[in-house]
C-alpha atoms as a PDB file:
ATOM      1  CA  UNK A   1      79.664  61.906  22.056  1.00  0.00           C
ATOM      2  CA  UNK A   2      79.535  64.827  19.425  1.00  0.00           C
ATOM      3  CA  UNK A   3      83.164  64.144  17.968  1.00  0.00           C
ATOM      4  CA  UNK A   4      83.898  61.026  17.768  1.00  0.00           C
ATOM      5  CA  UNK A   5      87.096  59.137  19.694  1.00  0.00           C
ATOM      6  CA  UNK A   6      88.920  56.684  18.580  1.00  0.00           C
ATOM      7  CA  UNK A   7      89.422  54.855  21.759  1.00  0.00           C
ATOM      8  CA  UNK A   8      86.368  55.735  23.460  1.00  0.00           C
ATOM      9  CA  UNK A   9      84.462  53.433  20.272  1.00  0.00           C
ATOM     10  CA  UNK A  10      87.174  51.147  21.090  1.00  0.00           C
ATOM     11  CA  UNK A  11      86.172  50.772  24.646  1.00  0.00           C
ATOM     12  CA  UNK A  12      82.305  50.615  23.398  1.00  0.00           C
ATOM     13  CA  UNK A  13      82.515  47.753  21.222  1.00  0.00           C
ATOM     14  CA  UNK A  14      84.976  46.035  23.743  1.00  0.00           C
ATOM     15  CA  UNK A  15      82.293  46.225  26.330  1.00  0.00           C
ATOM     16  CA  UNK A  16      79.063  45.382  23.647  1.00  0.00           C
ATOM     17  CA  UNK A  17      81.487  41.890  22.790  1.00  0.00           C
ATOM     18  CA  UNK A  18      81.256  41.067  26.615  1.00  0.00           C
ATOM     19  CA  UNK A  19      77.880  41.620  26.394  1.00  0.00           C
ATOM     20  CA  UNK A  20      76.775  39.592  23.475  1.00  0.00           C
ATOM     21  CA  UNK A  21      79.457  37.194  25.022  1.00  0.00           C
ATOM     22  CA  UNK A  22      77.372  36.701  28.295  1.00  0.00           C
ATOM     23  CA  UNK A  23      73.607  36.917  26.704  1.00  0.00           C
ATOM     24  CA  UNK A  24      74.810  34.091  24.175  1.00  0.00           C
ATOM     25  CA  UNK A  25      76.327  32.097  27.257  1.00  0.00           C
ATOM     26  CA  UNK A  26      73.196  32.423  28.644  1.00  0.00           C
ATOM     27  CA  UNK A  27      71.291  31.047  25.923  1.00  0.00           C
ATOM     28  CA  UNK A  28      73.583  28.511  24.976  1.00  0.00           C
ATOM     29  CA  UNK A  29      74.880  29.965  22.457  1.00  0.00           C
ATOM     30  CA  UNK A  30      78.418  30.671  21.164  1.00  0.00           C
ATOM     31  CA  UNK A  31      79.602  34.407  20.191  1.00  0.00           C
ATOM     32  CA  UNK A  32      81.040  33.102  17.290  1.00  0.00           C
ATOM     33  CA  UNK A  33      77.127  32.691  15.909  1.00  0.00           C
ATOM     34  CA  UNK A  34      77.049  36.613  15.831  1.00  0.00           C
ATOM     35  CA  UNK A  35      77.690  39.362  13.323  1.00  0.00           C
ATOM     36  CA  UNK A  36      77.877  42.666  15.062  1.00  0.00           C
ATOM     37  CA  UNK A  37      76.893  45.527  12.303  1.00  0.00           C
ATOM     38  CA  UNK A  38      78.179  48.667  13.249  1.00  0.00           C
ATOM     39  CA  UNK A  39      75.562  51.593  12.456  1.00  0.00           C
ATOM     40  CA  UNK A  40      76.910  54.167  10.987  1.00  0.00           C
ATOM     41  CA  UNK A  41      73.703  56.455  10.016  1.00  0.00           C
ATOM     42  CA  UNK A  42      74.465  60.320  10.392  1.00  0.00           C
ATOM     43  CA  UNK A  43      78.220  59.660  11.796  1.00  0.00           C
ATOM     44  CA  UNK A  44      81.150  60.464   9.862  1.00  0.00           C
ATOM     45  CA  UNK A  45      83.096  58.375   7.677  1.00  0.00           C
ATOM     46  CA  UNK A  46      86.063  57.773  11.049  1.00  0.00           C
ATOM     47  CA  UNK A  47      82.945  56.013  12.305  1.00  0.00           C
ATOM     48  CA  UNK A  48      83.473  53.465  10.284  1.00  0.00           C
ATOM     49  CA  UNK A  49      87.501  53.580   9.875  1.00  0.00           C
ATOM     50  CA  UNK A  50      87.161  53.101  13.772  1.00  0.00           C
ATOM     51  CA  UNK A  51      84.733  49.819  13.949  1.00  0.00           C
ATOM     52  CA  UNK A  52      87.130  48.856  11.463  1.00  0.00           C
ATOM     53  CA  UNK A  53      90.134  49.314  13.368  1.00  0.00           C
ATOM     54  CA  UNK A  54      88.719  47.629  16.257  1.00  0.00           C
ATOM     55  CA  UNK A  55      87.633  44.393  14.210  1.00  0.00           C
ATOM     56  CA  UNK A  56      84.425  44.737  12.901  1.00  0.00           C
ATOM     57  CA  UNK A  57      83.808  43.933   9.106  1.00  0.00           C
ATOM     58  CA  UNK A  58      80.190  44.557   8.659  1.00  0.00           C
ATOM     59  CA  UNK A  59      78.852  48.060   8.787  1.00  0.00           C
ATOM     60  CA  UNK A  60      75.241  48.991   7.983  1.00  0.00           C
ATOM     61  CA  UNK A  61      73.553  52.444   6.607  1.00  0.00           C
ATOM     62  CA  UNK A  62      69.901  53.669   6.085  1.00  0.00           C
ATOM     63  CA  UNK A  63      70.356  56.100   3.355  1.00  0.00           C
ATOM     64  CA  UNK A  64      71.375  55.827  -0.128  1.00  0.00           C
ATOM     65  CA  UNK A  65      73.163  58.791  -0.345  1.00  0.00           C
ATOM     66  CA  UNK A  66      75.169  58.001   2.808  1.00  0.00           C
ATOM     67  CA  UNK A  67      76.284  54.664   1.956  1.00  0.00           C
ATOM     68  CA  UNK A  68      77.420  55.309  -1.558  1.00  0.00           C
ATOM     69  CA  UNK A  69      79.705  58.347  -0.331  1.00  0.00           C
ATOM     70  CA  UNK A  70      80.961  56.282   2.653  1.00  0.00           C
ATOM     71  CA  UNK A  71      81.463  53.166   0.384  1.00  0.00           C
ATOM     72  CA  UNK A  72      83.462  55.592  -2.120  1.00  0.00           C
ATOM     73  CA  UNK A  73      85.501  57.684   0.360  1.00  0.00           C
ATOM     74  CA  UNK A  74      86.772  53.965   2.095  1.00  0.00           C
ATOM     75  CA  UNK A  75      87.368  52.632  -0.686  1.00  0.00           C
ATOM     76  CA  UNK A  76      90.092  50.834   0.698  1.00  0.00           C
ATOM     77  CA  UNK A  77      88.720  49.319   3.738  1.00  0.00           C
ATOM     78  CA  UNK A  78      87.424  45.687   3.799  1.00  0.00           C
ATOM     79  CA  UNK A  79      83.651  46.371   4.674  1.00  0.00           C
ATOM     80  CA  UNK A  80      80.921  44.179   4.451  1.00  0.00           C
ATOM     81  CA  UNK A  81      78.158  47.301   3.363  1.00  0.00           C
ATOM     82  CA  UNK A  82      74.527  46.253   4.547  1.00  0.00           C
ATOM     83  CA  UNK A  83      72.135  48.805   3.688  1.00  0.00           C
ATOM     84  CA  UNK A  84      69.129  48.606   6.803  1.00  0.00           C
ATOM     85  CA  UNK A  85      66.867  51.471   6.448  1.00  0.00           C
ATOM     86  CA  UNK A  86      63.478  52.096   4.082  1.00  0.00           C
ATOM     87  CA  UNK A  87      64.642  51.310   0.577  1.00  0.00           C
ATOM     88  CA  UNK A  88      62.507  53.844  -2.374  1.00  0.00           C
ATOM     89  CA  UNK A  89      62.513  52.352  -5.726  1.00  0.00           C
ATOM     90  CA  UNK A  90      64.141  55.206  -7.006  1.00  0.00           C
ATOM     91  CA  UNK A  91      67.268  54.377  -5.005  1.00  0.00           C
ATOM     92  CA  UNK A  92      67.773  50.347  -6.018  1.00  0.00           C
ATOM     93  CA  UNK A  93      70.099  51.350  -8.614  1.00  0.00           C
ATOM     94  CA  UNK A  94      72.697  53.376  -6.104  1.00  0.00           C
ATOM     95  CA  UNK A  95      72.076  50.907  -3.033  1.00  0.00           C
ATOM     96  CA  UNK A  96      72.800  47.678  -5.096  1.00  0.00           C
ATOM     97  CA  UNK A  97      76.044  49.390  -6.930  1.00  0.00           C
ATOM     98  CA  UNK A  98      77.368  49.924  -2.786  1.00  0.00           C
ATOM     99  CA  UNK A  99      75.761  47.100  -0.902  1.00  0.00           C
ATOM    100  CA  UNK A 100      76.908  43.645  -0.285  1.00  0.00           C
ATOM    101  CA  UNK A 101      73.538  43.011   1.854  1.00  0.00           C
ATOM    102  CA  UNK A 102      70.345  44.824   1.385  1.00  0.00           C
ATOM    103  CA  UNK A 103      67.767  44.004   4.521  1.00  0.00           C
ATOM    104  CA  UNK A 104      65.074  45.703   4.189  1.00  0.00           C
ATOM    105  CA  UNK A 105      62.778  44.036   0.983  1.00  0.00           C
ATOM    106  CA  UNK A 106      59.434  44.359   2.596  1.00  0.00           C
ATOM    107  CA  UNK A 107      57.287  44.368  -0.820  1.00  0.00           C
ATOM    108  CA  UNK A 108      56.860  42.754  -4.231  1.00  0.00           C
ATOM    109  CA  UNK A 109      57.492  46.094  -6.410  1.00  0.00           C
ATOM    110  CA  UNK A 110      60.790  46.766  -4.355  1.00  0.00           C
ATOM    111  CA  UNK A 111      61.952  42.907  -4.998  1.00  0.00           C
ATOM    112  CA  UNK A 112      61.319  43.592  -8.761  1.00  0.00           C
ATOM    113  CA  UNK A 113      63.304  47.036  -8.565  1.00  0.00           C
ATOM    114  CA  UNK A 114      66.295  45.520  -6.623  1.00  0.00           C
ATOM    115  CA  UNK A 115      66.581  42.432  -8.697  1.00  0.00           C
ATOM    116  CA  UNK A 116      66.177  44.579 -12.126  1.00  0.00           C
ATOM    117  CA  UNK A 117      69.176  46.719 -10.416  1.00  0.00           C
ATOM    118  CA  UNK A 118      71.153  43.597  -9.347  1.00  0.00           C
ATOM    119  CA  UNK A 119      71.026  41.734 -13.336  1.00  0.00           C
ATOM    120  CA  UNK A 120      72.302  45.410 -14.709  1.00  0.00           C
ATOM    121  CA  UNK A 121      75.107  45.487 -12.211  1.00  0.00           C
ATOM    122  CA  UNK A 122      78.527  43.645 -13.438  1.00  0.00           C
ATOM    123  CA  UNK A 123      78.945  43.310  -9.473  1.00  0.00           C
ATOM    124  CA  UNK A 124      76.367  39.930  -9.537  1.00  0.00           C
ATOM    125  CA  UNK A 125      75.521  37.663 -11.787  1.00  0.00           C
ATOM    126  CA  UNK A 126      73.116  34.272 -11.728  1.00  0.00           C
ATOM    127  CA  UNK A 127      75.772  32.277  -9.947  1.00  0.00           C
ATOM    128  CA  UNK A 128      76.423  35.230  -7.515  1.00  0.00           C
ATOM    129  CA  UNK A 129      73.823  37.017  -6.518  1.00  0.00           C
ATOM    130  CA  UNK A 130      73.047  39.971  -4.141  1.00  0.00           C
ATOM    131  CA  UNK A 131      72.930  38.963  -0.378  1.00  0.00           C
ATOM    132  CA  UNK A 132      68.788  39.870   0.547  1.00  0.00           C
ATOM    133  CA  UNK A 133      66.835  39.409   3.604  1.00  0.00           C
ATOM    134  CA  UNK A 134      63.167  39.951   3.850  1.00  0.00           C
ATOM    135  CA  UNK A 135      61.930  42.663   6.621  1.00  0.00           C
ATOM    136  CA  UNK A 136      59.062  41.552   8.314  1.00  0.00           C
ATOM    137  CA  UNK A 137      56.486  43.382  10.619  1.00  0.00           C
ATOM    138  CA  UNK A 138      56.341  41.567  13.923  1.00  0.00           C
ATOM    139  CA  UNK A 139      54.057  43.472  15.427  1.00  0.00           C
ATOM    140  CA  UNK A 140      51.200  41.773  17.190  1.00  0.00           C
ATOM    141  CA  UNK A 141      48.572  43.863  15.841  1.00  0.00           C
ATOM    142  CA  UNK A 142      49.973  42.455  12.334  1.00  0.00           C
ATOM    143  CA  UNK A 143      50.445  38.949  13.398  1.00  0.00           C
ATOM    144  CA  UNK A 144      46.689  38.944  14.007  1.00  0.00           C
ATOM    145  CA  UNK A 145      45.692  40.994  11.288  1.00  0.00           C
ATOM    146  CA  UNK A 146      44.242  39.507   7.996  1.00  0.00           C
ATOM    147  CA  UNK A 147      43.885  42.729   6.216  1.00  0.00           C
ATOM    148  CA  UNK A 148      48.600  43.939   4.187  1.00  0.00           C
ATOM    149  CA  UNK A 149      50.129  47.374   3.938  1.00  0.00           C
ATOM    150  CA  UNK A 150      52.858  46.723   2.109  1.00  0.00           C
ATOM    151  CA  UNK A 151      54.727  47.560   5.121  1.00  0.00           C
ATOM    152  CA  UNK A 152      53.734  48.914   8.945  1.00  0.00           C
ATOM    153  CA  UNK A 153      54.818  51.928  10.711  1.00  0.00           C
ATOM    154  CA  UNK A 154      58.590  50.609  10.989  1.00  0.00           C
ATOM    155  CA  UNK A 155      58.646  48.562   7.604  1.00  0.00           C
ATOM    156  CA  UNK A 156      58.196  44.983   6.544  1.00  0.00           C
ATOM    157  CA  UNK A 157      55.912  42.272   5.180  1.00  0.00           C
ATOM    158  CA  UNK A 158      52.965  41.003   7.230  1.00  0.00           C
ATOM    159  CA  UNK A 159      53.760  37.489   7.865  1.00  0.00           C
ATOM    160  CA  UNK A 160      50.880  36.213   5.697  1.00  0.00           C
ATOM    161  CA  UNK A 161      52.644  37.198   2.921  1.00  0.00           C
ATOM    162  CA  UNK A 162      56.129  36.435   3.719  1.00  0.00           C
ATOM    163  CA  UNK A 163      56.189  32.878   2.037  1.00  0.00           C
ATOM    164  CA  UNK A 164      55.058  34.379  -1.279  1.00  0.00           C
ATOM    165  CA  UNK A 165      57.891  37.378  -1.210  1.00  0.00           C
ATOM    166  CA  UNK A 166      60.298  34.524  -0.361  1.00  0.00           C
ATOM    167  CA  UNK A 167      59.192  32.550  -3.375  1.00  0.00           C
ATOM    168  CA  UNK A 168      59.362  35.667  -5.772  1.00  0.00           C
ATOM    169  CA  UNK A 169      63.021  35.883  -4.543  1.00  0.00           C
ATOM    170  CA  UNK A 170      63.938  32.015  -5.572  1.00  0.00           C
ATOM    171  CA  UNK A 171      62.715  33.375  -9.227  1.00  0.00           C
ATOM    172  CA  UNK A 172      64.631  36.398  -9.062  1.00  0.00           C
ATOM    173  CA  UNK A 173      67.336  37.272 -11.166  1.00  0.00           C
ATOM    174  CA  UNK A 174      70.225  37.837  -9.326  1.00  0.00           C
ATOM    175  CA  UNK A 175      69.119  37.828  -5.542  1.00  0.00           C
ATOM    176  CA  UNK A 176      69.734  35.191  -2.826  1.00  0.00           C
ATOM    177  CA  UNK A 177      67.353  35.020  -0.034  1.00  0.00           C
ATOM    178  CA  UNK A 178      69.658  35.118   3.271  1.00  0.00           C
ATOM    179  CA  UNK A 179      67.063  35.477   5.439  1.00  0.00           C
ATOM    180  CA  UNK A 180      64.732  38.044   7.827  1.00  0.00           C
ATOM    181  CA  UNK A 181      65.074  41.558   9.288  1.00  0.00           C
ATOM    182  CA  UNK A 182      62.712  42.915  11.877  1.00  0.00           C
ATOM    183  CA  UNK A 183      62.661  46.088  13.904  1.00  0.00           C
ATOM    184  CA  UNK A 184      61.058  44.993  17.370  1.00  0.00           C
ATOM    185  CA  UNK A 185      57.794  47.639  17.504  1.00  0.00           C
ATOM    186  CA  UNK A 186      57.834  50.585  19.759  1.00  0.00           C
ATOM    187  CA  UNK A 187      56.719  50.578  22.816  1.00  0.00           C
ATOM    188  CA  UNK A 188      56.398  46.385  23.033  1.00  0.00           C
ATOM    189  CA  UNK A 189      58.504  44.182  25.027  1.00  0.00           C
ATOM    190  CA  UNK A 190      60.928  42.954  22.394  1.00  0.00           C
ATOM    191  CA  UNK A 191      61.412  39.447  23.683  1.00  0.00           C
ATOM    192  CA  UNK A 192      57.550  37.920  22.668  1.00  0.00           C
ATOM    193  CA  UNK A 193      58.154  39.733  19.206  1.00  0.00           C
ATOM    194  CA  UNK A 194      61.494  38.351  18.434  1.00  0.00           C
ATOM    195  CA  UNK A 195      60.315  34.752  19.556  1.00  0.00           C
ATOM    196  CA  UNK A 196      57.490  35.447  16.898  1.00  0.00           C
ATOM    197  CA  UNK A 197      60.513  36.118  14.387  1.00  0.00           C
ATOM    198  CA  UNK A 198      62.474  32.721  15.192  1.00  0.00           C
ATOM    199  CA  UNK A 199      58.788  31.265  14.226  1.00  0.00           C
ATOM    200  CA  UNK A 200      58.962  32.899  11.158  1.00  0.00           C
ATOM    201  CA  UNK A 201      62.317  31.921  10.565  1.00  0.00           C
ATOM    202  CA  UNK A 202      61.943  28.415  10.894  1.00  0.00           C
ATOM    203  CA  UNK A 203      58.823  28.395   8.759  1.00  0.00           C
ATOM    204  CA  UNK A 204      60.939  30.049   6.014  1.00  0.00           C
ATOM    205  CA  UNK A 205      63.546  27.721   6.490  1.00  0.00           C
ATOM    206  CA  UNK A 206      60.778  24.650   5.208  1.00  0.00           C
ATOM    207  CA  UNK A 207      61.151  25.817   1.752  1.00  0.00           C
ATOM    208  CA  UNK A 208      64.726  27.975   1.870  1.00  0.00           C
ATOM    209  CA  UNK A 209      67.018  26.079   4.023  1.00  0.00           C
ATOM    210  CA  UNK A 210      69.832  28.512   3.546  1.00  0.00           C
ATOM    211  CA  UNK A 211      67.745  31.684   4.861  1.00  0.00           C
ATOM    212  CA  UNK A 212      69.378  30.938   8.132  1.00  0.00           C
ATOM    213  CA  UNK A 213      70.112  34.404   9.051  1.00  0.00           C
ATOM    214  CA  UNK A 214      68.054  36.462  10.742  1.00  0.00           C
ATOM    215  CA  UNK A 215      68.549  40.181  11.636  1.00  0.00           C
ATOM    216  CA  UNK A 216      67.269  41.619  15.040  1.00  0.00           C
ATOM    217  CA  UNK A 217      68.219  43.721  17.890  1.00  0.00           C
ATOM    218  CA  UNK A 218      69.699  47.075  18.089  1.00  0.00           C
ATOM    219  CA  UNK A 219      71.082  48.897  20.761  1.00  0.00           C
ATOM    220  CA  UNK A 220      68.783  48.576  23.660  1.00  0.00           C
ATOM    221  CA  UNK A 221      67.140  45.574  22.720  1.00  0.00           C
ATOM    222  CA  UNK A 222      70.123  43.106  21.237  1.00  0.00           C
ATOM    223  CA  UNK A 223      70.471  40.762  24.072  1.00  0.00           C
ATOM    224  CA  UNK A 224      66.478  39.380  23.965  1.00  0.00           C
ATOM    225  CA  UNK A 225      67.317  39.219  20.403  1.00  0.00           C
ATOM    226  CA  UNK A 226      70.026  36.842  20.800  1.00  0.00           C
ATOM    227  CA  UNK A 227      67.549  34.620  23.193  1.00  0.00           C
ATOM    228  CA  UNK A 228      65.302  33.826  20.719  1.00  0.00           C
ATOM    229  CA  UNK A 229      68.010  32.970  17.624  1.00  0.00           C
ATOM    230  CA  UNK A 230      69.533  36.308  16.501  1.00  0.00           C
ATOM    231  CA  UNK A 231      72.294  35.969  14.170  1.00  0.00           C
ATOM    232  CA  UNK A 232      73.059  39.641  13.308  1.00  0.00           C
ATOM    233  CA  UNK A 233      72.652  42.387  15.629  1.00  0.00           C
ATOM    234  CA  UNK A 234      72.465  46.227  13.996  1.00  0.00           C
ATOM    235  CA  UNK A 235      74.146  48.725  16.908  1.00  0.00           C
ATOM    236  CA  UNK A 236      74.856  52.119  16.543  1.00  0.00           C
ATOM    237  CA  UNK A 237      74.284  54.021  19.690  1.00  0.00           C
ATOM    238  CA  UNK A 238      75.985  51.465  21.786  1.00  0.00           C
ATOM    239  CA  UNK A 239      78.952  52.115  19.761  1.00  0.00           C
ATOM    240  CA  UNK A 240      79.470  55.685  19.115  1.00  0.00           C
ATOM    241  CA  UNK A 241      76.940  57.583  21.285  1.00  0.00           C
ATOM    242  CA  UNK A 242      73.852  59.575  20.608  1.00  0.00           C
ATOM    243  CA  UNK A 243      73.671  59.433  17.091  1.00  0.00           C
ATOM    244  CA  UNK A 244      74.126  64.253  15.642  1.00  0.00           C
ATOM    245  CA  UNK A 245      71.124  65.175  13.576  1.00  0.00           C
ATOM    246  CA  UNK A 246      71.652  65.103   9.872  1.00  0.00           C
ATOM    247  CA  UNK A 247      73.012  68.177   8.250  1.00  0.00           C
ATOM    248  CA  UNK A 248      70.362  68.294   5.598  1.00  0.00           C
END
């Protein structure tokens, strides 16, 4: 869909509801345990005036640039702004004045940046802090790995080292740990990885009961996501179509 219609997304996130509606049926689950982020990333602002108009709150971007001018143009829209893609350092400062989530902390020096951003930021202070989850790499090759990156091919912490991350968060600033992101690895059946990320999850949740959420599933992978305990679901394509090519 190259221009975007209003009741075409309607009809898209109508049908993506029945769908998360019958996958958490299946699993026992209750719809009602699932926030559906609308992806935004290269669409135009109506993008996200039509999600909103079809009664979604939440709406996530991957680039700095694009969620501060989206955030400033809809000014007037109640949005939820969760910032999803590959954060820089350089780019804290813009993504925490314009996020209400960021989801993709995958490393110690990026924690620092963020929280350093967060305590300069009248929007938070101590006693309310910026909404964080940690990204971590579920990859199998990583799960069985010894050996950290800093972040694989599609971003996050290797699980050995998510418990520390976690526990620089608790000493942070002005972030609140609200739980994990993971982008199921390419060319892997997603099912066995998310499982691996409920694991992770509940091991978390040992030492930060209120990291309950836990961020998986996009498009063509959302409904083995909500199988194994997905409580936010980042679709785009689904949604609007096949996402244009950025302009720059």
């Amino acid at each position: 869909m190259t221009e975007l219609d209003v009741n075409q997304v309607r009809a898209n996130i109508d049908r993506v509801r029945d769908e998360i509606d019958q996958a958490c049926r299946a699993a026992g689950r209750n719809q009602s345990e699932i926030t559906l982020i609308a992806v935004t990333k290269n669409f135009p602002s109506a993008a996200v005036e039509f999600a909103v108009a079809a009664g979604l709150t939440d709406v996530g971007e991957s680039k700095a640039q694009e969620l501060s001018a989206k955030h400033d143009a809809l000014s007037q829209l109640a949005v939820n702004w969760h910032f999803i893609g590959r954060l820089q350092r350089n780019k804290a400062k813009s993504v925490v004045a314009h996020a209400d989530v960021i989801a993709s902390i995958d490393r110690l020096p990026l924690l620092n940046a963020v929280d350093r951003a967060a305590q300069d930021c009248d929007r938070f202070t101590p006693e309310q802090r910026l909404a964080i989850m940690l990204q971590v790499d579920i990859d199998p090759a990583a799960v069985h790995s010894e050996g950290t990156d800093g972040g694989a091919a599609r971003g996050g912490v290797h699980p050995a080292e998510l418990m520390a991350l976690a526990a620089e968060v608790a000493r942070s600033g002005a972030l609140r740990l609200s739980g994990l992101m993971a982008i199921a690895p390419l060319g892997q059946d997603p099912a066995p990885c998310f499982e691996r990320l409920a694991s992770l999850s509940e091991m978390l949740r040992t030492e930060h009961p209120s990291a309950t959420a836990i961020s998986a599933g996009m498009s063509a992978d959302f409904v083995p996501a909500i199988q194994n305990g997905a409580t936010h679901l980042r679709v785009g394509t689904a949604l609007f179509g096949a996402r244009p090519l950025p302009s720059n």
